[in-house]
PDB file of N, CA and C in Angstrom:
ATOM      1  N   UNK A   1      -9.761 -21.577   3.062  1.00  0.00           N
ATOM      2  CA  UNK A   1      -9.103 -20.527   2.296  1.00  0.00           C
ATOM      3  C   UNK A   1      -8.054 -21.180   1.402  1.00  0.00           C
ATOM      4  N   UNK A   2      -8.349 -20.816   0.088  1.00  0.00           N
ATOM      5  CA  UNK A   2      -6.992 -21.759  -0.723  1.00  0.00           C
ATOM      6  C   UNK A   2      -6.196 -20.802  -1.099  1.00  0.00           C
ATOM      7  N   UNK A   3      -5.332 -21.355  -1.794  1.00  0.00           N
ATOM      8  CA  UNK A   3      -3.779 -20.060  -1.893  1.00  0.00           C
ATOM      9  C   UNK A   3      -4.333 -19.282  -3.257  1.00  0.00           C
ATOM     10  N   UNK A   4      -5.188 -19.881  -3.665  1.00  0.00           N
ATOM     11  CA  UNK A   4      -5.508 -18.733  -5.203  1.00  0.00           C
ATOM     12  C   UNK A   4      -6.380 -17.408  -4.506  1.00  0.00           C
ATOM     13  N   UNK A   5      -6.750 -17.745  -3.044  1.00  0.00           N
ATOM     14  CA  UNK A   5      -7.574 -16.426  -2.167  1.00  0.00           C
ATOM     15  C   UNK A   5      -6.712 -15.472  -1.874  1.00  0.00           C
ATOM     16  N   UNK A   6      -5.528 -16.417  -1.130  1.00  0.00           N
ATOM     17  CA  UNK A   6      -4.529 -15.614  -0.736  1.00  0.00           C
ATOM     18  C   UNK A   6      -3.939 -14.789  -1.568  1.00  0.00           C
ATOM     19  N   UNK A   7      -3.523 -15.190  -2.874  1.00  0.00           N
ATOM     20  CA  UNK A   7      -2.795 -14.434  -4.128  1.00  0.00           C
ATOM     21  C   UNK A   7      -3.587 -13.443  -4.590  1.00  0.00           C
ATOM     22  N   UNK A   8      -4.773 -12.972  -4.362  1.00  0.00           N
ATOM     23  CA  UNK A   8      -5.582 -12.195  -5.209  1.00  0.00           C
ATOM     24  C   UNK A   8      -5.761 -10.862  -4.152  1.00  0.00           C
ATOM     25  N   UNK A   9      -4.876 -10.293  -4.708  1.00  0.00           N
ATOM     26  CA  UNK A   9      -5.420  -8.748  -4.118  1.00  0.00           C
ATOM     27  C   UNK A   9      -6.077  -8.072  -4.459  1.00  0.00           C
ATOM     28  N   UNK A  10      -7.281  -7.764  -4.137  1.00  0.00           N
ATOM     29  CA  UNK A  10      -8.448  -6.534  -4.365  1.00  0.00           C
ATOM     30  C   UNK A  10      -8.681  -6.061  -3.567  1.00  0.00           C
ATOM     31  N   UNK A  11      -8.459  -4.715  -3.915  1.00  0.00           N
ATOM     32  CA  UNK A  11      -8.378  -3.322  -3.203  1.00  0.00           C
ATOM     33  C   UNK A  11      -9.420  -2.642  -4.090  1.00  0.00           C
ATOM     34  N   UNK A  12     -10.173  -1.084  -3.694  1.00  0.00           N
ATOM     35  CA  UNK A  12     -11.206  -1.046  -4.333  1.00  0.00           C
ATOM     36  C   UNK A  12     -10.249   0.557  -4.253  1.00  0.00           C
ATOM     37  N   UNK A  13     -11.386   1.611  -4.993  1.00  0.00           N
ATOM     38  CA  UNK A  13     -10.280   2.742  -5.355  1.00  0.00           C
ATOM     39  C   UNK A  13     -10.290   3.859  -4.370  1.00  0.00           C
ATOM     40  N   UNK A  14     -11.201   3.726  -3.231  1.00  0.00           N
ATOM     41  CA  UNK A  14     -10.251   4.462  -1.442  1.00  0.00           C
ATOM     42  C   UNK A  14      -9.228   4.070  -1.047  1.00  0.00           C
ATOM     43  N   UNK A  15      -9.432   2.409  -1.428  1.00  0.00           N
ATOM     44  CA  UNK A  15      -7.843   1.837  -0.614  1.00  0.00           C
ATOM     45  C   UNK A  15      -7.166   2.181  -1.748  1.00  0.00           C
ATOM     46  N   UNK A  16      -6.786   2.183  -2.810  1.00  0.00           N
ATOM     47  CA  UNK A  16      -6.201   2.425  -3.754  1.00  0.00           C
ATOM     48  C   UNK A  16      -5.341   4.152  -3.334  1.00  0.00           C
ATOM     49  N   UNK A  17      -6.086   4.770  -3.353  1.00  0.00           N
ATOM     50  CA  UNK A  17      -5.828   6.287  -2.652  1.00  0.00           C
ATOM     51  C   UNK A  17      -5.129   6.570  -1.538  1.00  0.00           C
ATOM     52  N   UNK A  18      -5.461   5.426  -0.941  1.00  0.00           N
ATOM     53  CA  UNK A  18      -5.189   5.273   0.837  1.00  0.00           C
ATOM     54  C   UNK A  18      -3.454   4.878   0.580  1.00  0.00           C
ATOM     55  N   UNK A  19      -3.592   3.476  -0.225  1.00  0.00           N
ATOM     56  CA  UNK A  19      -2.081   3.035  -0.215  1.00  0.00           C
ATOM     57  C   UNK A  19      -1.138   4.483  -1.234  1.00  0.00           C
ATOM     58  N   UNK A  20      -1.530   4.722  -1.503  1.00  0.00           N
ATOM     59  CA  UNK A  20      -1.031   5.892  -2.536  1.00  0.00           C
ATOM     60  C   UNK A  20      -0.040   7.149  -1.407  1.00  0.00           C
ATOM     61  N   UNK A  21      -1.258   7.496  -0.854  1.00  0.00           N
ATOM     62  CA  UNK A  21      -0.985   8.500   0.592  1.00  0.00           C
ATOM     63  C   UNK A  21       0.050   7.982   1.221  1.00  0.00           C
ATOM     64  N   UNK A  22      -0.499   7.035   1.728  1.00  0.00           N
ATOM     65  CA  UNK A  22       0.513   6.031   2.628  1.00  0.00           C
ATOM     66  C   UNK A  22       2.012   5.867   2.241  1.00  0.00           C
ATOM     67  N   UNK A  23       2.189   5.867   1.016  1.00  0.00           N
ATOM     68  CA  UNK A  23       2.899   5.440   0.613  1.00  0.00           C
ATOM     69  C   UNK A  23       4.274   6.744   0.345  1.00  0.00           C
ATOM     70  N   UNK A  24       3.379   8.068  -0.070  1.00  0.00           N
ATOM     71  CA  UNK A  24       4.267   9.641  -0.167  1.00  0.00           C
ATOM     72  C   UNK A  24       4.328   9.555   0.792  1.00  0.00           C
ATOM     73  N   UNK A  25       3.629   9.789   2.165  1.00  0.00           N
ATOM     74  CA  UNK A  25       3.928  10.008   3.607  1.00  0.00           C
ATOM     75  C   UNK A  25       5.386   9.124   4.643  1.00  0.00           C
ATOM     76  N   UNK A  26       5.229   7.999   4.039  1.00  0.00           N
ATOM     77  CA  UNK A  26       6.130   6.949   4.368  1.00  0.00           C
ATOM     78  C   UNK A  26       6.945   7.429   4.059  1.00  0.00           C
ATOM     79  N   UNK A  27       7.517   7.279   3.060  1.00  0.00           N
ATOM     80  CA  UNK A  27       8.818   7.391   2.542  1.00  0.00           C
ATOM     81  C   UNK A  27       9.482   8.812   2.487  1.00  0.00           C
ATOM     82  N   UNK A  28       8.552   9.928   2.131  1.00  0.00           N
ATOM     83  CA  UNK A  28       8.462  11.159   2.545  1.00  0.00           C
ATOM     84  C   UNK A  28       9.489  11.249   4.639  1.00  0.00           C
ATOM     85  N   UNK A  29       8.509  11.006   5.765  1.00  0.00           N
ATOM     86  CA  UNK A  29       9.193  10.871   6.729  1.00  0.00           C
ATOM     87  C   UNK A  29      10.329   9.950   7.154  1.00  0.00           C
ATOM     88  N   UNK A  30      10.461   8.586   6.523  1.00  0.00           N
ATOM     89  CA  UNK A  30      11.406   7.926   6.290  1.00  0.00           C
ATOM     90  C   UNK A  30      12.515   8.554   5.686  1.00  0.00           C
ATOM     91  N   UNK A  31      12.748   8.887   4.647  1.00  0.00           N
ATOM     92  CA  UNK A  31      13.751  10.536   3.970  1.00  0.00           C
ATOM     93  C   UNK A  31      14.244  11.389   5.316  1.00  0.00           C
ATOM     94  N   UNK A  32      13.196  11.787   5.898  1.00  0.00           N
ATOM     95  CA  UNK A  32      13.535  13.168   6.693  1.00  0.00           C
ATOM     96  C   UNK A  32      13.815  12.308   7.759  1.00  0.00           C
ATOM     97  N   UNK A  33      13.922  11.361   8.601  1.00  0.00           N
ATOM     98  CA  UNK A  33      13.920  10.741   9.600  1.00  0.00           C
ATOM     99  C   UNK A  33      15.725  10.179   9.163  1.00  0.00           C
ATOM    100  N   UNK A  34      15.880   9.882   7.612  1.00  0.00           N
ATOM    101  CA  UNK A  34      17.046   9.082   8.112  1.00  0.00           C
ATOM    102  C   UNK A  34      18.121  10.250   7.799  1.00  0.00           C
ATOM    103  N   UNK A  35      17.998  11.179   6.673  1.00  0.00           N
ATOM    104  CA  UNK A  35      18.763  12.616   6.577  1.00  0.00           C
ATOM    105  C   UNK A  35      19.165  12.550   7.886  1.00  0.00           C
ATOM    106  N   UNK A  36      18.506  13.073   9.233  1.00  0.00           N
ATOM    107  CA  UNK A  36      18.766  13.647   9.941  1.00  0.00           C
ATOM    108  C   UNK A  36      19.565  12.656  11.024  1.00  0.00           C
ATOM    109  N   UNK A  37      19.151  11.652  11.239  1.00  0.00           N
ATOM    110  CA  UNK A  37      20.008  10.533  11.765  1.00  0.00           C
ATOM    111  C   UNK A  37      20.696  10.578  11.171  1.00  0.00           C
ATOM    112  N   UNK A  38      21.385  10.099   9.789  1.00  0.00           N
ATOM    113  CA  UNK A  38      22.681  10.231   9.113  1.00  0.00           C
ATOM    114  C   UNK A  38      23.219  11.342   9.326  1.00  0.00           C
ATOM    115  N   UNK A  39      22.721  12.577   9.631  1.00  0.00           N
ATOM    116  CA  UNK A  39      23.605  13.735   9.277  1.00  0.00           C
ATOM    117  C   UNK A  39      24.300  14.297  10.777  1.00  0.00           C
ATOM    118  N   UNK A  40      23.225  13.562  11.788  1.00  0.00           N
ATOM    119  CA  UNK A  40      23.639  13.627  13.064  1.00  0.00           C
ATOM    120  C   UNK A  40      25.016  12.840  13.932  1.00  0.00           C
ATOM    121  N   UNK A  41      25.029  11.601  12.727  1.00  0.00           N
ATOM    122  CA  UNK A  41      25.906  10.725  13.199  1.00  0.00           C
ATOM    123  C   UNK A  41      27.359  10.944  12.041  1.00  0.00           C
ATOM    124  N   UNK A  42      26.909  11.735  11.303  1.00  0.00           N
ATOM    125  CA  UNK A  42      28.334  11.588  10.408  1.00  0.00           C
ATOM    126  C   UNK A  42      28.440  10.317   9.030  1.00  0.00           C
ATOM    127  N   UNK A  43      27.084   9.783   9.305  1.00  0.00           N
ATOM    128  CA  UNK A  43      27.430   8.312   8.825  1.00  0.00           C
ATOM    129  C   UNK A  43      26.425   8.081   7.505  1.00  0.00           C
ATOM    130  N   UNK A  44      26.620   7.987   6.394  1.00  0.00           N
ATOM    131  CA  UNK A  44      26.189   8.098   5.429  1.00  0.00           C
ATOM    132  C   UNK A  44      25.924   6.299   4.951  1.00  0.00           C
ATOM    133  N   UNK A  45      26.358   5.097   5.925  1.00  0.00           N
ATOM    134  CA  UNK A  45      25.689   3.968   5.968  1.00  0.00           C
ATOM    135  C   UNK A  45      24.850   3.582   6.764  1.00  0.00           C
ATOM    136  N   UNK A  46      24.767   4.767   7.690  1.00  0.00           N
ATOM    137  CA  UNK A  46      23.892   4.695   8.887  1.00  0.00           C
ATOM    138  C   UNK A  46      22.504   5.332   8.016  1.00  0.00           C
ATOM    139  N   UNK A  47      22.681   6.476   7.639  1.00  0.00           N
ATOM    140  CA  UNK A  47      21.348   7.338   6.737  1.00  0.00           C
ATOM    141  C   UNK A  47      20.828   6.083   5.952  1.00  0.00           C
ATOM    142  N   UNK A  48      21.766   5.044   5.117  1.00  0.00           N
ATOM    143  CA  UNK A  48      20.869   4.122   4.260  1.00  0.00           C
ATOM    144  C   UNK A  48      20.307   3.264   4.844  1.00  0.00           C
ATOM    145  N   UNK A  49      20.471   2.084   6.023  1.00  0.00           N
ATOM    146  CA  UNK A  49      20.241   1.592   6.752  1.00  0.00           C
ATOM    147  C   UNK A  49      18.889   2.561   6.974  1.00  0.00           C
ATOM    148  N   UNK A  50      18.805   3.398   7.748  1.00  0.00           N
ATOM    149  CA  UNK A  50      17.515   3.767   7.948  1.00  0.00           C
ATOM    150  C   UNK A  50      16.339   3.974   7.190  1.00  0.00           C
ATOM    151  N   UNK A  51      17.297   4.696   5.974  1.00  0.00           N
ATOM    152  CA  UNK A  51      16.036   4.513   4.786  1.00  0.00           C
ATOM    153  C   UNK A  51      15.500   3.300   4.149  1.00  0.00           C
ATOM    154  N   UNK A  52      16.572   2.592   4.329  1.00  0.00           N
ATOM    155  CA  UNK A  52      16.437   0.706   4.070  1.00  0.00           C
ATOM    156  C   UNK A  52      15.330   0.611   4.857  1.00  0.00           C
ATOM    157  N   UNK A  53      15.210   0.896   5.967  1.00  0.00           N
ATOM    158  CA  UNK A  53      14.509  -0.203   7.124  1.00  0.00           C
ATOM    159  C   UNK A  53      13.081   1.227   6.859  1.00  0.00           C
ATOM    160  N   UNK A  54      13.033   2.157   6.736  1.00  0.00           N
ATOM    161  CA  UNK A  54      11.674   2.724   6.460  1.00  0.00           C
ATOM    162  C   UNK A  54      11.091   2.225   5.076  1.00  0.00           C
ATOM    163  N   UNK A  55      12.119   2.008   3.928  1.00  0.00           N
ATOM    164  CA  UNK A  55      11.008   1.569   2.673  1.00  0.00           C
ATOM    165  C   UNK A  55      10.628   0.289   3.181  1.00  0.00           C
ATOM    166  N   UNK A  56      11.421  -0.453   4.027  1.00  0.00           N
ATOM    167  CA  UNK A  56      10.771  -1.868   4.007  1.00  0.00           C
ATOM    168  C   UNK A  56       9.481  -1.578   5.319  1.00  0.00           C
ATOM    169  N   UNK A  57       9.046  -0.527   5.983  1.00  0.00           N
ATOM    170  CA  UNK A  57       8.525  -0.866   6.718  1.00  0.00           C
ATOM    171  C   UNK A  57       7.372  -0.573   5.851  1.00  0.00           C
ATOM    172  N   UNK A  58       7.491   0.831   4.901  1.00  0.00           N
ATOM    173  CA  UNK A  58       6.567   0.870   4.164  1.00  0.00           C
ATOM    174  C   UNK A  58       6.108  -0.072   2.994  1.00  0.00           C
ATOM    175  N   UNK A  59       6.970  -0.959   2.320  1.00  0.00           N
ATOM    176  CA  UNK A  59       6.384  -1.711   1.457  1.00  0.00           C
ATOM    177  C   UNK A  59       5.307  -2.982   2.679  1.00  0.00           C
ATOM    178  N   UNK A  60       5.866  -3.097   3.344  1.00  0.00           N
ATOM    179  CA  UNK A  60       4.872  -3.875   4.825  1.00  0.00           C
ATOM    180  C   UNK A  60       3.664  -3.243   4.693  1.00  0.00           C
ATOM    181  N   UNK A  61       3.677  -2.081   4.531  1.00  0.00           N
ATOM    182  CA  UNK A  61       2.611  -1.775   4.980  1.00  0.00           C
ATOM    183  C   UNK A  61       1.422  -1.684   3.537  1.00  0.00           C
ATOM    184  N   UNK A  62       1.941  -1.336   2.186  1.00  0.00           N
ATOM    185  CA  UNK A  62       1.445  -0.806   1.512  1.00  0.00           C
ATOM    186  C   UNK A  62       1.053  -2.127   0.697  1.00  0.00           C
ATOM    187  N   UNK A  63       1.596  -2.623   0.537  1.00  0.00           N
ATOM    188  CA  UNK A  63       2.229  -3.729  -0.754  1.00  0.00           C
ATOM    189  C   UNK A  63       0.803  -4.911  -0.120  1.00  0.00           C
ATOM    190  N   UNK A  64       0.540  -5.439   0.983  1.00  0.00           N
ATOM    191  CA  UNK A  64      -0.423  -6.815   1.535  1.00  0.00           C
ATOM    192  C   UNK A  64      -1.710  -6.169   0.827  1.00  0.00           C
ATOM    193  N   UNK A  65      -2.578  -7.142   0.508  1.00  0.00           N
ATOM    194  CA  UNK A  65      -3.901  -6.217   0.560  1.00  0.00           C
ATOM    195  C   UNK A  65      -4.776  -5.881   1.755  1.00  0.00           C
ATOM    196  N   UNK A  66      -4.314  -5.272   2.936  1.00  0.00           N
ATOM    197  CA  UNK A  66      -4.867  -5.500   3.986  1.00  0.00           C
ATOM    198  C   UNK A  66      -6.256  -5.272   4.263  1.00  0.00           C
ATOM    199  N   UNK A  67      -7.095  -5.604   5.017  1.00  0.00           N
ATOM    200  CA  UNK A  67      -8.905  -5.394   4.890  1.00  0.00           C
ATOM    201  C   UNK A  67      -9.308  -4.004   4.901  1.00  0.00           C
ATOM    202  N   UNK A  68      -7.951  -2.918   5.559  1.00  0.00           N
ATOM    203  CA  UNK A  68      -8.448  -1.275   5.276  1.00  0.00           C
ATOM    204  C   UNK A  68      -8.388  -0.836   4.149  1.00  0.00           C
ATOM    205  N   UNK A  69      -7.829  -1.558   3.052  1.00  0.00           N
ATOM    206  CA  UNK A  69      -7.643  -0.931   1.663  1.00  0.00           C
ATOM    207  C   UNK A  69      -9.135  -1.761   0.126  1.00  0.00           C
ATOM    208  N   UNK A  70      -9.869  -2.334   1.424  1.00  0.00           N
ATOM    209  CA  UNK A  70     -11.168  -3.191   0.891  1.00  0.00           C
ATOM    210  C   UNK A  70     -12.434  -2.766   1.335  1.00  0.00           C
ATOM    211  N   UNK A  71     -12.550  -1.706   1.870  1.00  0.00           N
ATOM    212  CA  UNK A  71     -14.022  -1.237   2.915  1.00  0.00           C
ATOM    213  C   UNK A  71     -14.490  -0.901   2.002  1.00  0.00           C
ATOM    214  N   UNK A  72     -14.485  -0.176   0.853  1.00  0.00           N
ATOM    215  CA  UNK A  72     -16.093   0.230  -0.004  1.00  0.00           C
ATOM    216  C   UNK A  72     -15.859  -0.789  -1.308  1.00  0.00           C
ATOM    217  N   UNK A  73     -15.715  -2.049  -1.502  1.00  0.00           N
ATOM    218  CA  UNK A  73     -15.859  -2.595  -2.902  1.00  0.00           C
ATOM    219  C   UNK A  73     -16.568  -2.019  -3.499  1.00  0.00           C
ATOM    220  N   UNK A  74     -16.563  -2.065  -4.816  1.00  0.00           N
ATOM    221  CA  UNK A  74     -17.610  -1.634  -6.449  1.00  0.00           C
ATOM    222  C   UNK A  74     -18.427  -3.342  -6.368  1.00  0.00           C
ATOM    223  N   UNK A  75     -19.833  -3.093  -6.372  1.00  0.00           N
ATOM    224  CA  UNK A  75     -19.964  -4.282  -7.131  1.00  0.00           C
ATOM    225  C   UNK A  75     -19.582  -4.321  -8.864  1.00  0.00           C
ATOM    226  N   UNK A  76     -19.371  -5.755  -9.088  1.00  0.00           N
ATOM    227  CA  UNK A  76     -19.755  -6.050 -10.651  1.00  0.00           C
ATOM    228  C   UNK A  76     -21.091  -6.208 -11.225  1.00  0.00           C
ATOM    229  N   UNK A  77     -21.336  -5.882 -12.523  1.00  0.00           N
ATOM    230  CA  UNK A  77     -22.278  -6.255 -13.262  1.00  0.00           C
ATOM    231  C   UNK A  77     -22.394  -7.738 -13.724  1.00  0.00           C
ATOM    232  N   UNK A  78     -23.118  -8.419 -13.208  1.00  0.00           N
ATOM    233  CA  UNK A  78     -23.079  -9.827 -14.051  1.00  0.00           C
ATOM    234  C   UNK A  78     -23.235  -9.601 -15.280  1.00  0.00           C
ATOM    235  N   UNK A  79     -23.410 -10.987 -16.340  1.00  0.00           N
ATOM    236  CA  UNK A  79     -24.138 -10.928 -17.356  1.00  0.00           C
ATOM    237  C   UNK A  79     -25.527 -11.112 -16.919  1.00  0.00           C
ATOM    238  N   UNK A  80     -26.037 -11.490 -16.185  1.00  0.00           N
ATOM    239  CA  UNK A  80     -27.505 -11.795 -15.796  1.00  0.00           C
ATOM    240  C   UNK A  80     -28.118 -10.747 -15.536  1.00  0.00           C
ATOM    241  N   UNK A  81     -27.530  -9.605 -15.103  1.00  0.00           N
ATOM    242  CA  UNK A  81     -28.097  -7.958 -14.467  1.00  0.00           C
ATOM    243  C   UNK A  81     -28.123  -7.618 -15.884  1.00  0.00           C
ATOM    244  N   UNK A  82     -27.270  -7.508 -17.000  1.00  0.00           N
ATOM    245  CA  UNK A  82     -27.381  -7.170 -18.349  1.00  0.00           C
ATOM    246  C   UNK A  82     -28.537  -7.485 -19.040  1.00  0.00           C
ATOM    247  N   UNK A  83     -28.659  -8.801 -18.967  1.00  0.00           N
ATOM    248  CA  UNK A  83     -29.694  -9.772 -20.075  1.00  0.00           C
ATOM    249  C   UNK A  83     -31.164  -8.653 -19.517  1.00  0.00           C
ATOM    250  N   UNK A  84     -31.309  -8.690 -18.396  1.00  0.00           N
ATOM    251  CA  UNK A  84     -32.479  -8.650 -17.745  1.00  0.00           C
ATOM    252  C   UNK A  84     -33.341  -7.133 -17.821  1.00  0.00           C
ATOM    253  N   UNK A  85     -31.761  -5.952 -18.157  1.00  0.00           N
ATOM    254  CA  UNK A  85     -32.010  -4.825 -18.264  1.00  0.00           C
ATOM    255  C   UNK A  85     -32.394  -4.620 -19.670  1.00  0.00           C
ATOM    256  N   UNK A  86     -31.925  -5.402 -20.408  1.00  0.00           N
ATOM    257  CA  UNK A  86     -31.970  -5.052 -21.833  1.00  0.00           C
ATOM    258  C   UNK A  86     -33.476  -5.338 -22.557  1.00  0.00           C
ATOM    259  N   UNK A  87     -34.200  -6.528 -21.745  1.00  0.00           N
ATOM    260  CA  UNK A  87     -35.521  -7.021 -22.162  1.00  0.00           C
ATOM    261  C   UNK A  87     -36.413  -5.791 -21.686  1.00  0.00           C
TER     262      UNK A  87
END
């Protein structure tokens, strides 16, 4: 595996959708999760801290290309599938 594998994220357009979801839902309950901790504790560095630590759990989650956001690839068209259709 060389690092130009590693650098290349392709995601196909379910995972595309998927991280999308993932991503309102996250931060969406992350919001309501730290509101209410902050508002419980009085502490309005405590509320950021939490929302801190939910966007980062969500960029973890959203941001890698992980193998669930790759299950239906598109193939490509070569040029060779072209040449061949056109004769």
């Amino acid at each position: 595996m060389s690092f130009a594998d590693v650098l290349e994220c392709t995601i196909d357009f379910d995972g595309q959708k998927l991280a999308e979801q993932l991503t309102h839902y996250l931060l969406i309950l992350s919001g309501i999760v730290s509101f209410i901790v902050g508002y419980s504790m009085q502490s309005m560095q405590i509320l950021l801290i939490v929302f801190t630590a939910g966007l980062a759990l969500t960029a973890s989650v959203v941001i890698p290309p992980w193998p669930m956001y790759n299950k239906h690839p598109q193939p490509f068209i070569s040029q060779e599938d072209t040449n061949e259709k056109k004769e």
